[in-house]
Protein backbone atom coordinates (compact mmCIF):
# COMPACT_ATOMS: atom_id res chain seq x y z
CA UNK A 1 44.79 5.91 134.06
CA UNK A 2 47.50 7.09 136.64
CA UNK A 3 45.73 7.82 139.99
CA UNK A 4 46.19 10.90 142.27
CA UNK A 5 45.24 11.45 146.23
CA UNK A 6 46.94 13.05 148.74
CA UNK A 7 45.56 10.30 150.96
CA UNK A 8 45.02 6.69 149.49
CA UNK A 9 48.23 4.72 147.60
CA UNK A 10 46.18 2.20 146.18
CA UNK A 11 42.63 3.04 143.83
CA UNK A 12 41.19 0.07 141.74
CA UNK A 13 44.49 -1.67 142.16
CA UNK A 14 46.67 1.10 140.44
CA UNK A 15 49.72 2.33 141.70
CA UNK A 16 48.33 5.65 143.51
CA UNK A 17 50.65 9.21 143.62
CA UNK A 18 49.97 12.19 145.87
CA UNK A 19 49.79 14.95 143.61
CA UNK A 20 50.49 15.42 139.84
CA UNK A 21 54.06 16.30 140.00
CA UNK A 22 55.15 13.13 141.40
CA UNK A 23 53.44 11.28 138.36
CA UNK A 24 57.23 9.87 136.59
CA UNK A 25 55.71 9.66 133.01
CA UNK A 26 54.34 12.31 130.87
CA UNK A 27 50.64 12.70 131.32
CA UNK A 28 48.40 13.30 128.52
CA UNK A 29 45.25 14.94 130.16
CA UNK A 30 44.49 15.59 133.57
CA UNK A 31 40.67 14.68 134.36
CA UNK A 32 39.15 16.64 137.41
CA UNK A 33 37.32 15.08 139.74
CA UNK A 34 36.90 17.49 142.35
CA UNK A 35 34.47 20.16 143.12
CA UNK A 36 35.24 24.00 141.46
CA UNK A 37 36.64 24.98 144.46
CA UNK A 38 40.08 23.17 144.33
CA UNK A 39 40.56 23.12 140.44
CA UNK A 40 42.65 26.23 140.47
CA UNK A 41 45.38 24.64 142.86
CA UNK A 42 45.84 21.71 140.10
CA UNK A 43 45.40 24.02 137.53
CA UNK A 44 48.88 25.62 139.13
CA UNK A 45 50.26 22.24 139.59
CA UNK A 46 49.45 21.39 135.91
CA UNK A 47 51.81 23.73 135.31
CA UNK A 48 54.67 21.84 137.54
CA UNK A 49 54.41 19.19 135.07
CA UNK A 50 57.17 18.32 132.75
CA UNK A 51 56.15 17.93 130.27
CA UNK A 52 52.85 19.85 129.64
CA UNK A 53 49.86 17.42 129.94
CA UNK A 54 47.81 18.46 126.58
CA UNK A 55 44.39 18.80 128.39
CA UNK A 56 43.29 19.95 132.10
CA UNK A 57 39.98 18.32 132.09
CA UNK A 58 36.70 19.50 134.66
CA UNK A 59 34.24 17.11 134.57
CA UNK A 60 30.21 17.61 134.20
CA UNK A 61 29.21 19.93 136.83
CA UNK A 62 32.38 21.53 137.30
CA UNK A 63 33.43 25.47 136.01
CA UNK A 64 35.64 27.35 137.16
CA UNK A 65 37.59 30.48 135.68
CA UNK A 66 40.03 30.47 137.92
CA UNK A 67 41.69 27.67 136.66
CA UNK A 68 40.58 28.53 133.17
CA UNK A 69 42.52 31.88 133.90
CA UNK A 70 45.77 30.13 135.70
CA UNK A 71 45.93 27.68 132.43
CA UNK A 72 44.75 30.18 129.34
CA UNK A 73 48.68 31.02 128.28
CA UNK A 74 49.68 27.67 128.46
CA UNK A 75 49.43 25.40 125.61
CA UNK A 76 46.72 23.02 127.43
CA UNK A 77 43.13 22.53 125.92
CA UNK A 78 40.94 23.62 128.90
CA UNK A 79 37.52 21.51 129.17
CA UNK A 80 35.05 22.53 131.85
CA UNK A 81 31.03 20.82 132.86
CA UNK A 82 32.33 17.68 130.04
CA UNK A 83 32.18 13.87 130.63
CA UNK A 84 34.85 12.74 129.24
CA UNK A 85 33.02 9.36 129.13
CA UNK A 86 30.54 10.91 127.02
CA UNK A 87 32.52 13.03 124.66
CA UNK A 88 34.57 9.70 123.87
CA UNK A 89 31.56 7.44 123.04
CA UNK A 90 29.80 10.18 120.76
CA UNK A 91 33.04 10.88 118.56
């Protein structure tokens, strides 16, 4: 788990960046948190990242085809209204 607010540096004692560019290791999913409304802005800044994250994750509640539309050419699994919690413990 790596963190990310533009505000706070520290979240459950993990080193905390302000967006997902400035992450220094390769990132395997990012996991959405936030309401519909900002998902397209990471869903451009997904696209910063090098390398590729493999997943852009919206968790339950959350759609939005903006970012499904910014993301669909890139070779990222788009997930929207799943808990990732969930999906993990029923596989």
């Amino acid at each position: 788990v790596i963190p990310v607010h533009p505000k706070r540096m520290n979240i459950w004692g993990l080193e905390t960046y302000a967006s997902l560019t400035d992450i220094p290791v390769p990132v395997d999913l990012v996991n959405l948190f936030r309401r519909a409304e900002f998902c397209p802005e990471h869903a451009r800044e997904t696209l910063q990242m090098n390398p590729l994250p493999m997943g852009f994750w919206m968790q339950s509640g959350i759609i939005c085809p903006e970012a499904r539309e910014i993301l669909q050419a890139a070779p990222i699994t788009i997930v929207e209204d799943r808990c990732v919690m969930v999906e993990h413990q029923g596989a």
